[in-house]
N, C-alpha and C. Protein backbone atom coordinates (compact mmCIF):
# COMPACT_ATOMS: atom_id res chain seq x y z
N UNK A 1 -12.16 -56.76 49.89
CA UNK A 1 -11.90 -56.04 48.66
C UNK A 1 -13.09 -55.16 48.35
N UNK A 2 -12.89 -53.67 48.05
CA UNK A 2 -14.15 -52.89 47.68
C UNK A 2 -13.99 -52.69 46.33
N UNK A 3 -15.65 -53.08 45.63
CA UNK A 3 -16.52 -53.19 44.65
C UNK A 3 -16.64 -52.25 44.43
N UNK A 4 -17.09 -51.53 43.02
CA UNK A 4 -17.76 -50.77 42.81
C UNK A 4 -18.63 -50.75 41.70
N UNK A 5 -20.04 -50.32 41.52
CA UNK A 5 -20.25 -50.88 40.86
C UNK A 5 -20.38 -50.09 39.15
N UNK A 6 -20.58 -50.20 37.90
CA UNK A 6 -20.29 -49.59 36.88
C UNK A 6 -21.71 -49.67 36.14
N UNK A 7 -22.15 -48.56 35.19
CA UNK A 7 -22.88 -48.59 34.37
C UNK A 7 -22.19 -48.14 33.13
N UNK A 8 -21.48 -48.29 32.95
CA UNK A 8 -21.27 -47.66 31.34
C UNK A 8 -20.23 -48.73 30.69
N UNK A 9 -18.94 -49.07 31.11
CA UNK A 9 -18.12 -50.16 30.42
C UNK A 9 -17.75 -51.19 31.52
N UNK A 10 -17.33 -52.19 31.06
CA UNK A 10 -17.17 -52.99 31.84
C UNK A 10 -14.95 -52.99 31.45
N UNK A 11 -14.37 -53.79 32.14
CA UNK A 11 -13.38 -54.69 31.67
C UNK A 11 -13.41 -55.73 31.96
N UNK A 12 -11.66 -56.42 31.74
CA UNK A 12 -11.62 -57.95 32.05
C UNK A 12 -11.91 -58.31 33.13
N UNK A 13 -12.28 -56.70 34.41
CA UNK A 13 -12.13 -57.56 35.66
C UNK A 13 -13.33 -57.12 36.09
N UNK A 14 -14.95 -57.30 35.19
CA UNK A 14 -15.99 -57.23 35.44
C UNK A 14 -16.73 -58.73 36.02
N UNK A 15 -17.62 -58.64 36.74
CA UNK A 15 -18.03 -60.09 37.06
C UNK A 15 -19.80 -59.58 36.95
N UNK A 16 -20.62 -60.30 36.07
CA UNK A 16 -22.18 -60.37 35.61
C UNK A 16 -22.65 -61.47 36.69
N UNK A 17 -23.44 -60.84 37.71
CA UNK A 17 -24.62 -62.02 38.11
C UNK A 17 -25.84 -63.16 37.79
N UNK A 18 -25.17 -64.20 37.90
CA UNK A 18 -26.08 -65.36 37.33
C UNK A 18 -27.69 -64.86 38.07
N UNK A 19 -27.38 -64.44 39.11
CA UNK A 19 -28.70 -64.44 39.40
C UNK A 19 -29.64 -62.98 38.82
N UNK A 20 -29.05 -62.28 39.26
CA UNK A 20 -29.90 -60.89 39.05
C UNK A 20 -29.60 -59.97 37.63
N UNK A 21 -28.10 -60.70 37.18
CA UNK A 21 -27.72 -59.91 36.28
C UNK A 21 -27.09 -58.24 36.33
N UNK A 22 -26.84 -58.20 37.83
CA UNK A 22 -26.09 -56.92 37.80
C UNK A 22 -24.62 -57.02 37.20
N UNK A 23 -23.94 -56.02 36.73
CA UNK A 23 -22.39 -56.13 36.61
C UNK A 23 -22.13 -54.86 37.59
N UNK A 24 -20.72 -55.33 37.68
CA UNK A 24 -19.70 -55.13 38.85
C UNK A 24 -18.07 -54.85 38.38
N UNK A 25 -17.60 -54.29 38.21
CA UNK A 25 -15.96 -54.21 38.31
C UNK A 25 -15.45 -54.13 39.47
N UNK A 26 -14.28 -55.18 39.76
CA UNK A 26 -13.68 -55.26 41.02
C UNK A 26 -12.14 -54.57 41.05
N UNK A 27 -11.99 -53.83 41.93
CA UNK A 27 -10.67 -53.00 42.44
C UNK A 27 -9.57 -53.82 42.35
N UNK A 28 -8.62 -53.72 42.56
CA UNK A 28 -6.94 -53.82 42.40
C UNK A 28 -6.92 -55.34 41.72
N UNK A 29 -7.76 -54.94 40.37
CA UNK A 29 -7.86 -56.59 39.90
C UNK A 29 -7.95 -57.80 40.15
N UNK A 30 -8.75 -57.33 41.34
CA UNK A 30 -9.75 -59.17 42.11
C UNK A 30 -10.10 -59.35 41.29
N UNK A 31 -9.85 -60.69 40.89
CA UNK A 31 -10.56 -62.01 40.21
C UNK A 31 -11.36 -62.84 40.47
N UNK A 32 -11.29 -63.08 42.05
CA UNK A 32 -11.75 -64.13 43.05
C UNK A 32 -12.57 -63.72 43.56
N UNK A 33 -13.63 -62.66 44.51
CA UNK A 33 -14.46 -62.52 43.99
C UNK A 33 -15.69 -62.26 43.57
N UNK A 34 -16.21 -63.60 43.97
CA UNK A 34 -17.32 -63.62 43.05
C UNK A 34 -19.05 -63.54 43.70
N UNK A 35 -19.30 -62.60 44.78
CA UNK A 35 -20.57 -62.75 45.67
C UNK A 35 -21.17 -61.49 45.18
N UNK A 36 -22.82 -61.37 44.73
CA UNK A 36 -23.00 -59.95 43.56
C UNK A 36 -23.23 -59.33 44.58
N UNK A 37 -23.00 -57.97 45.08
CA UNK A 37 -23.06 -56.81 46.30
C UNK A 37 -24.45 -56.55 45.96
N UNK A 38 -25.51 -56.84 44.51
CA UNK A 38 -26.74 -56.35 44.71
C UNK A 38 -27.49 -57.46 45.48
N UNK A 39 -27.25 -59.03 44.84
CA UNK A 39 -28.45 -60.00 45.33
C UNK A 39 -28.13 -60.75 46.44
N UNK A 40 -26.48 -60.56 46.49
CA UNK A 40 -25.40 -61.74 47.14
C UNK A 40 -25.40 -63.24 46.89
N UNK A 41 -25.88 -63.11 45.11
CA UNK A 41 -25.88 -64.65 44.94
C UNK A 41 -24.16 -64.95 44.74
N UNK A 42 -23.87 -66.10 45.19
CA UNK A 42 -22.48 -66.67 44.78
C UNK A 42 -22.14 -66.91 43.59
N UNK A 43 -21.71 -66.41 42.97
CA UNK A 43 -21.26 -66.88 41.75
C UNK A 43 -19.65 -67.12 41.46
N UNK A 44 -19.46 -67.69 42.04
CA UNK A 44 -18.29 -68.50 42.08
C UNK A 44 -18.16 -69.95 41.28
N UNK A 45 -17.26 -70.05 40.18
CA UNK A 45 -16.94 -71.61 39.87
C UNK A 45 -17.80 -72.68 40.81
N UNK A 46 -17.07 -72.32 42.20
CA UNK A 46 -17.77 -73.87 42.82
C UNK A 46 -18.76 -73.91 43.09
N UNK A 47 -19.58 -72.57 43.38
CA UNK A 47 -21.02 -73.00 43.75
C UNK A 47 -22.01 -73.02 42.33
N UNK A 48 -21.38 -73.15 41.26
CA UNK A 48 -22.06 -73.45 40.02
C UNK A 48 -22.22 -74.97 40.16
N UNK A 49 -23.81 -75.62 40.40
CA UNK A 49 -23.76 -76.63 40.20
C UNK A 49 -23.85 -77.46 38.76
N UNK A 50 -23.62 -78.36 38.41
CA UNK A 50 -23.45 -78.68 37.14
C UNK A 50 -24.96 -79.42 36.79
N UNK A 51 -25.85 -79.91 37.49
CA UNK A 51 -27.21 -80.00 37.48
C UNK A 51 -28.29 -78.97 37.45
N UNK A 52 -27.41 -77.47 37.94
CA UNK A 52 -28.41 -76.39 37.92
C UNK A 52 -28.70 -76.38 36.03
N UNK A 53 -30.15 -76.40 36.48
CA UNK A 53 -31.40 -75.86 34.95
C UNK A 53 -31.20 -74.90 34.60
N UNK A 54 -30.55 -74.52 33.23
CA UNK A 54 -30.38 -73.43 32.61
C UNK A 54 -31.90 -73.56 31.71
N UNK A 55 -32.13 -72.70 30.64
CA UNK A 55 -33.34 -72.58 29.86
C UNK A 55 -32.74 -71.32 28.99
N UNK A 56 -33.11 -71.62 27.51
CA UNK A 56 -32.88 -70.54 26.50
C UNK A 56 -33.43 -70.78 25.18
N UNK A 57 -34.82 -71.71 25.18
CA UNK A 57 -36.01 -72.39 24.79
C UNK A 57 -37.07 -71.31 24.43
N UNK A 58 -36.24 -69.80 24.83
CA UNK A 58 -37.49 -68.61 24.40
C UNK A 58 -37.47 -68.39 22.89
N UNK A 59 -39.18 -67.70 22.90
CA UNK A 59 -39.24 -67.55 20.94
C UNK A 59 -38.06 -66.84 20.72
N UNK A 60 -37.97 -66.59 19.13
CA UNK A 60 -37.26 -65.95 18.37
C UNK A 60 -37.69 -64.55 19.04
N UNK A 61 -39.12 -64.16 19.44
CA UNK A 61 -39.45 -63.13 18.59
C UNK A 61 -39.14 -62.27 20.13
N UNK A 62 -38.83 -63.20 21.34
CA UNK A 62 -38.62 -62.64 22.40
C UNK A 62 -36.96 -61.76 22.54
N UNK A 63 -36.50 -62.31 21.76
CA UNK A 63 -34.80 -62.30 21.37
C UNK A 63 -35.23 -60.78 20.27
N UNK A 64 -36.07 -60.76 19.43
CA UNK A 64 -36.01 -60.17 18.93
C UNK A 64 -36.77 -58.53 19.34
N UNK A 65 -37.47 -58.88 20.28
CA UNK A 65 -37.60 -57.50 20.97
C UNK A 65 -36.87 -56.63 22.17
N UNK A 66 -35.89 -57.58 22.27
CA UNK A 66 -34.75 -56.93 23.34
C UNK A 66 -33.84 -56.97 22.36
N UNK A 67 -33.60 -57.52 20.99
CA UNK A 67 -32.54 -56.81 20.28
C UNK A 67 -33.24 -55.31 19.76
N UNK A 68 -34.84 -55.19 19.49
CA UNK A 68 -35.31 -53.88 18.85
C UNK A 68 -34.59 -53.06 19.85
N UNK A 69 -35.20 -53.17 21.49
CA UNK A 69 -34.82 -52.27 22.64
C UNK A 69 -33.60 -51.54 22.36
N UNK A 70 -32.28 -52.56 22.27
CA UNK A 70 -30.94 -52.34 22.38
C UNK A 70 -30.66 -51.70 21.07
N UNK A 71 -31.18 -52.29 20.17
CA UNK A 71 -30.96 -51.02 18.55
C UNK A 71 -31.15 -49.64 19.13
N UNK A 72 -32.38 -49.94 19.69
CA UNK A 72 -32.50 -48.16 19.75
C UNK A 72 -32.18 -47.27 20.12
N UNK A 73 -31.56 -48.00 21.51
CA UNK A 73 -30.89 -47.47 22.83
C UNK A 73 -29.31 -46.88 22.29
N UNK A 74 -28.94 -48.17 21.08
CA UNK A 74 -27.51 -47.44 20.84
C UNK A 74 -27.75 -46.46 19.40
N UNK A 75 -28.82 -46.25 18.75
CA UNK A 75 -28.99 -45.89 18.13
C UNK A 75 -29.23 -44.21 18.65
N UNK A 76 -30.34 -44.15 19.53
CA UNK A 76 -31.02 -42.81 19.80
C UNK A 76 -30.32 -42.21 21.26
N UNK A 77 -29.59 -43.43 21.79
CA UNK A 77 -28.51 -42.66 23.29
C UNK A 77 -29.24 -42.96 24.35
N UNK A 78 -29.11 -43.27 25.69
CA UNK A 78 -29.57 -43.34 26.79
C UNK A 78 -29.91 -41.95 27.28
N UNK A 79 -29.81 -40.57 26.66
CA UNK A 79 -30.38 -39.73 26.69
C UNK A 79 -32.15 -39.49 26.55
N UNK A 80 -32.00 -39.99 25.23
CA UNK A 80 -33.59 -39.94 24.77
C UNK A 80 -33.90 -41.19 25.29
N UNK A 81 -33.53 -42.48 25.52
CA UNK A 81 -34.37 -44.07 25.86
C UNK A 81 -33.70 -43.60 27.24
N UNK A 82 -34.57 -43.53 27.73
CA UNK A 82 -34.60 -43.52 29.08
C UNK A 82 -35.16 -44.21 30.24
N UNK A 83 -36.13 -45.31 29.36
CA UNK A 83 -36.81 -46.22 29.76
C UNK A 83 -35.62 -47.72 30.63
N UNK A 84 -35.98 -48.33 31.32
CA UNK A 84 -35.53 -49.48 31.82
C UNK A 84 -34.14 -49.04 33.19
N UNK A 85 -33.87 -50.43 33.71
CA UNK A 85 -32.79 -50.57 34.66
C UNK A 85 -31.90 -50.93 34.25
N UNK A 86 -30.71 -50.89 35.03
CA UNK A 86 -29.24 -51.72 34.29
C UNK A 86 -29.82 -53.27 34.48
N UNK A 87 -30.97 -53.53 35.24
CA UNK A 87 -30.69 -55.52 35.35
C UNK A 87 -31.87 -55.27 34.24
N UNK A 88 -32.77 -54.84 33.74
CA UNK A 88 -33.66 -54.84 32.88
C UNK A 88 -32.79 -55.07 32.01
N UNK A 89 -31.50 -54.14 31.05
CA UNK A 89 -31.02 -54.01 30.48
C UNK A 89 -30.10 -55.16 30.22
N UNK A 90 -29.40 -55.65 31.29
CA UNK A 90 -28.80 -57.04 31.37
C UNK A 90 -29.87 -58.11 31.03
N UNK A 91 -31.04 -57.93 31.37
CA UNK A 91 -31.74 -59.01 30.32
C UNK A 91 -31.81 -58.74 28.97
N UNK A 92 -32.43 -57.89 28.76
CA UNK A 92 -31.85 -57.72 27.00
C UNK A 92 -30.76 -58.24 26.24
N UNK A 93 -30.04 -57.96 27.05
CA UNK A 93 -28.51 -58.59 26.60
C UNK A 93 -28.46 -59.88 26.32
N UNK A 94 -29.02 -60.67 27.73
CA UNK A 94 -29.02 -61.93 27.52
C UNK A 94 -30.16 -62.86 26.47
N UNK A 95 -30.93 -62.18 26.46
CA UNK A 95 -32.24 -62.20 25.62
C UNK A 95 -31.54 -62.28 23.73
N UNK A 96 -31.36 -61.33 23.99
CA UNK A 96 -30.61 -60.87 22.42
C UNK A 96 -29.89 -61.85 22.13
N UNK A 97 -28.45 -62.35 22.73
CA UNK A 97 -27.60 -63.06 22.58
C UNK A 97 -27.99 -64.38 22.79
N UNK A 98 -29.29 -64.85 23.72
CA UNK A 98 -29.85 -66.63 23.58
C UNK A 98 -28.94 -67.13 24.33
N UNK A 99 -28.67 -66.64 25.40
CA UNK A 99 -27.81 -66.75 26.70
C UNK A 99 -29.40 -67.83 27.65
N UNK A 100 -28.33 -69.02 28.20
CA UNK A 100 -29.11 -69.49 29.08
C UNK A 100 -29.69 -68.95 30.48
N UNK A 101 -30.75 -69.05 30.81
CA UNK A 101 -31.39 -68.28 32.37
C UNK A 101 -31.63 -69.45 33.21
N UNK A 102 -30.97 -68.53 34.19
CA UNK A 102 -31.68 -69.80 35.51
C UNK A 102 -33.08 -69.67 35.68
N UNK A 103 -33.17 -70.62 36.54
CA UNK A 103 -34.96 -70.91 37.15
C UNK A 103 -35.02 -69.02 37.75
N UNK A 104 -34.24 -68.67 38.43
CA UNK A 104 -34.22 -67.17 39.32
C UNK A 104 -34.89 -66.21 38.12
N UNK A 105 -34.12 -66.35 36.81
CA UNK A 105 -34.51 -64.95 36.07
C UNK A 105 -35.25 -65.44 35.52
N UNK A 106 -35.96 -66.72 35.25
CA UNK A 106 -36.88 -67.21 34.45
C UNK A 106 -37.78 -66.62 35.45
N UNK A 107 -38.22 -66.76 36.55
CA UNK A 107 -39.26 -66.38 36.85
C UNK A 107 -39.16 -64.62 37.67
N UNK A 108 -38.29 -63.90 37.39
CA UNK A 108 -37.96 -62.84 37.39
C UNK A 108 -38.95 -62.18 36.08
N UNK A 109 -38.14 -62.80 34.82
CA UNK A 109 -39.62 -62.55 33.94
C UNK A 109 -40.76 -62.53 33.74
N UNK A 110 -41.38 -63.75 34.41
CA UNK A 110 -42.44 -64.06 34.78
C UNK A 110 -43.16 -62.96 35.60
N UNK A 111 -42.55 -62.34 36.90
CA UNK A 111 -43.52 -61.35 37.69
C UNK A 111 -43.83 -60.16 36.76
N UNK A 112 -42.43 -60.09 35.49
CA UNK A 112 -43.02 -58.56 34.95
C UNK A 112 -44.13 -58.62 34.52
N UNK A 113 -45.06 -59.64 34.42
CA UNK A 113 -46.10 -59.31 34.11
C UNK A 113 -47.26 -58.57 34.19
N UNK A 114 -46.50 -58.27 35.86
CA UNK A 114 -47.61 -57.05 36.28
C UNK A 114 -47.14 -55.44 35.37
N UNK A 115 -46.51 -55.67 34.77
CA UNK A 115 -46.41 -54.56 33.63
C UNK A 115 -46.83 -54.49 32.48
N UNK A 116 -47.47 -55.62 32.30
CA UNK A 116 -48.33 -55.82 30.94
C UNK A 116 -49.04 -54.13 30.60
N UNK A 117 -49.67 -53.90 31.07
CA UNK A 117 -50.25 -52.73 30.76
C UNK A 117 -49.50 -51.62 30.31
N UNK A 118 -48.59 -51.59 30.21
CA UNK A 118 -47.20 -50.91 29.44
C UNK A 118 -46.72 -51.54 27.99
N UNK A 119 -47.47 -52.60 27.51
CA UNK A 119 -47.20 -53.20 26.42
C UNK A 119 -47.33 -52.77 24.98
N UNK A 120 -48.08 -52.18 24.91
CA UNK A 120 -48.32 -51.42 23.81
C UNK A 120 -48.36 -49.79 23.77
N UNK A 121 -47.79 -49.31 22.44
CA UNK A 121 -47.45 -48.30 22.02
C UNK A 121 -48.17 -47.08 22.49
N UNK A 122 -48.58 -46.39 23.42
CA UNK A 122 -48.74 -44.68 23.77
C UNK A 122 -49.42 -44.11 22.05
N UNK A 123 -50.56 -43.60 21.76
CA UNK A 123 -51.12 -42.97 20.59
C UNK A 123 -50.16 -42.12 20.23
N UNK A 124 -49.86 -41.45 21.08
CA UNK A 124 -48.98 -39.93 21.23
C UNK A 124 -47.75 -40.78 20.46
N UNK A 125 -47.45 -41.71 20.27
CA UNK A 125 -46.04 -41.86 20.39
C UNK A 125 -45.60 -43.31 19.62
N UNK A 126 -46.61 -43.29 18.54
CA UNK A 126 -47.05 -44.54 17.19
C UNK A 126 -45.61 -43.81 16.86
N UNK A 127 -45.29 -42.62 16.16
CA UNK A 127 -44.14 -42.23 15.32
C UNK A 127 -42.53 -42.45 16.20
N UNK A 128 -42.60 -41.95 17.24
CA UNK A 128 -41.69 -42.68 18.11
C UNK A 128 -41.80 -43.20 19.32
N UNK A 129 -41.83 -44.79 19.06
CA UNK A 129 -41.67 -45.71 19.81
C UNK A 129 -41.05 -45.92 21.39
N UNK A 130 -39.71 -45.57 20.40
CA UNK A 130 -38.61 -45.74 21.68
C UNK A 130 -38.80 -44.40 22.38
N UNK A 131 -39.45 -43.76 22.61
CA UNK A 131 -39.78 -42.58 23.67
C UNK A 131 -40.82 -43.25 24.72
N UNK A 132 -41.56 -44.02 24.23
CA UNK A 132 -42.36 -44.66 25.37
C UNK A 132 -41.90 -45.48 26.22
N UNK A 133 -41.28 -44.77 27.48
CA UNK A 133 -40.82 -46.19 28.63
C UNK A 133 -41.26 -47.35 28.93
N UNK A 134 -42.79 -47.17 29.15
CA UNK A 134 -43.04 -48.21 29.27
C UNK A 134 -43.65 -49.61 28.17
N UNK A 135 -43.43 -49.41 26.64
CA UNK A 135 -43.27 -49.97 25.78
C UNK A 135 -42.02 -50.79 25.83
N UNK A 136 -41.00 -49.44 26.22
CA UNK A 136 -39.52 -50.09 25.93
C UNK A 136 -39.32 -50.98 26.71
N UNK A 137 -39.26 -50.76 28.50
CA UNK A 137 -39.49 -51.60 29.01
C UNK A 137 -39.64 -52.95 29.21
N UNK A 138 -40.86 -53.18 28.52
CA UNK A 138 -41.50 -54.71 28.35
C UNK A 138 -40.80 -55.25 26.89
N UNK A 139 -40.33 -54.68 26.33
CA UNK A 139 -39.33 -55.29 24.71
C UNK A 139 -38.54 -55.82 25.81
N UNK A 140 -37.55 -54.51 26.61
CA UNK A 140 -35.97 -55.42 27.11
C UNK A 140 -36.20 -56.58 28.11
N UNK A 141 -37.42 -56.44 28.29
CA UNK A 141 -37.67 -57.91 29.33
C UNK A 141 -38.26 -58.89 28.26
N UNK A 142 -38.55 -58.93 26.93
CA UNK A 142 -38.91 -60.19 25.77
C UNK A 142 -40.11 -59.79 25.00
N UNK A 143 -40.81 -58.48 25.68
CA UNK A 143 -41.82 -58.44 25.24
C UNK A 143 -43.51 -59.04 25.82
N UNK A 144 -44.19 -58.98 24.54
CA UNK A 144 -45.58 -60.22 24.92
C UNK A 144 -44.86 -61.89 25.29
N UNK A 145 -44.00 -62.07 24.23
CA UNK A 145 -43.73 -63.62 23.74
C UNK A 145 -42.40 -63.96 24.88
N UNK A 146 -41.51 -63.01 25.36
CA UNK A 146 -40.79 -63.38 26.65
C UNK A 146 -41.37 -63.60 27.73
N UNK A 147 -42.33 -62.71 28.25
CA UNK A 147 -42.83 -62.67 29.41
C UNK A 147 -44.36 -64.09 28.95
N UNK A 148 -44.92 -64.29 28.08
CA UNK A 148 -45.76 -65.40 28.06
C UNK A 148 -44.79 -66.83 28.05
N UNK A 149 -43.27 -67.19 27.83
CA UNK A 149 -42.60 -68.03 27.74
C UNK A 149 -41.91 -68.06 29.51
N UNK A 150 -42.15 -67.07 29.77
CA UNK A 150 -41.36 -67.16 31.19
C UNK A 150 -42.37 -67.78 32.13
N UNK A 151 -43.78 -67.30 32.08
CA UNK A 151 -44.99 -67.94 32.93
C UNK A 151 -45.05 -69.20 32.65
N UNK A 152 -44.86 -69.54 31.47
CA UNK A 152 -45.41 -70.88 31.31
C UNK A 152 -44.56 -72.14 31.72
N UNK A 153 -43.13 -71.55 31.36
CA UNK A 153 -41.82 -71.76 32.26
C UNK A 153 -41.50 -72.34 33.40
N UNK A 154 -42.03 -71.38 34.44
CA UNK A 154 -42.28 -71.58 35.42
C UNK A 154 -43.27 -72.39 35.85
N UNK A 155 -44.55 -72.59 35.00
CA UNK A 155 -45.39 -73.17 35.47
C UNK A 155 -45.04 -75.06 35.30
N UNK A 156 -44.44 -75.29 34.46
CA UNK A 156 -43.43 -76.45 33.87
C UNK A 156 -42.75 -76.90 34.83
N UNK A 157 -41.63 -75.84 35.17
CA UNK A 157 -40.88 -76.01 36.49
C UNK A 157 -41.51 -76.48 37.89
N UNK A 158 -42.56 -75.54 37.89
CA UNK A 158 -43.19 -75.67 39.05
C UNK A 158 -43.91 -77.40 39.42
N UNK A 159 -44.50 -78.15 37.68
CA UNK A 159 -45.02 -79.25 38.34
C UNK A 159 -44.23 -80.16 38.28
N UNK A 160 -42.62 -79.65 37.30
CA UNK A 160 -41.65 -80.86 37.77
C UNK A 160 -41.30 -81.37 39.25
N UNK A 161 -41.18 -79.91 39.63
CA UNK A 161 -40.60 -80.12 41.35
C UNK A 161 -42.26 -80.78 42.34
């Protein structure tokens, strides 16, 4: 069955990756399915294990800077915010909404850290914000308080196993 993949709406016969968070709409209304063409994680019913570690234990304030992101984005148009990816963006989403993450995007968050230096506001650009990509950026991934909850996360994870 050929995929294709969508950035702008989804329908009923969209399928979101547990792992990477891409979306996908599938042709002549496949339902079934379910392997993401970006990461090829399975996401199928059965290979959902029922022991897999979800996590959604992030601050408020991480939720609350991927909801600023997404205000703005529908506010000012993907014209002017031009900042981020569609899976950047799919975190926001999930961020915003307090959607559980696997161990995968938990520490997906975690590497953005090498973007820290994009964290704060551009002088040029105190009056508008959402023009700075790489401000925006680091909001739709949680911010300071997402990306410090995702390291530490991981680091948790890491001495359970």
């Amino acid at each position: 069955m050929k995929r294709i993949k969508l950035f702008e709406e989804f329908s009923a016969n969209s399928v979101t990756c547990d792992n990477c968070g891409w979306d996908w709409q599938l042709e002549d209304g496949g339902k079934d399915v379910f392997i993401c063409h970006e990461c090829g994680h399975d996401n199928s019913p059965e290979a959902i294990h029922e022991a897999e570690e979800t996590y959604n234990d992030y601050p408020a304030a991480a939720k609350a800077n991927a909801k600023k992101a997404l205000d703005w984005r529908d506010e000012y148009g993907r014209d002017e915010i031009t900042a981020g990816t569609p899976v950047g963006w799919q975190r926001a989403n999930q961020l915003a909404k307090g959607e559980k993450l696997s161990k995968d995007v938990v520490s997906r968050m975690a590497q953005f850290n090498r973007h820290r230096k994009n964290s704060k506001i551009d002088p040029e650009l105190k009056e508008t914000p959402w023009k700075d990509n790489g401000y925006v950026a680091w909001l739709i991934w949680g911010g300071d308080e997402g990306v410090d909850w995702a390291m530490k996360k991981m680091k948790e994870i890491d001495e359970e196993n």
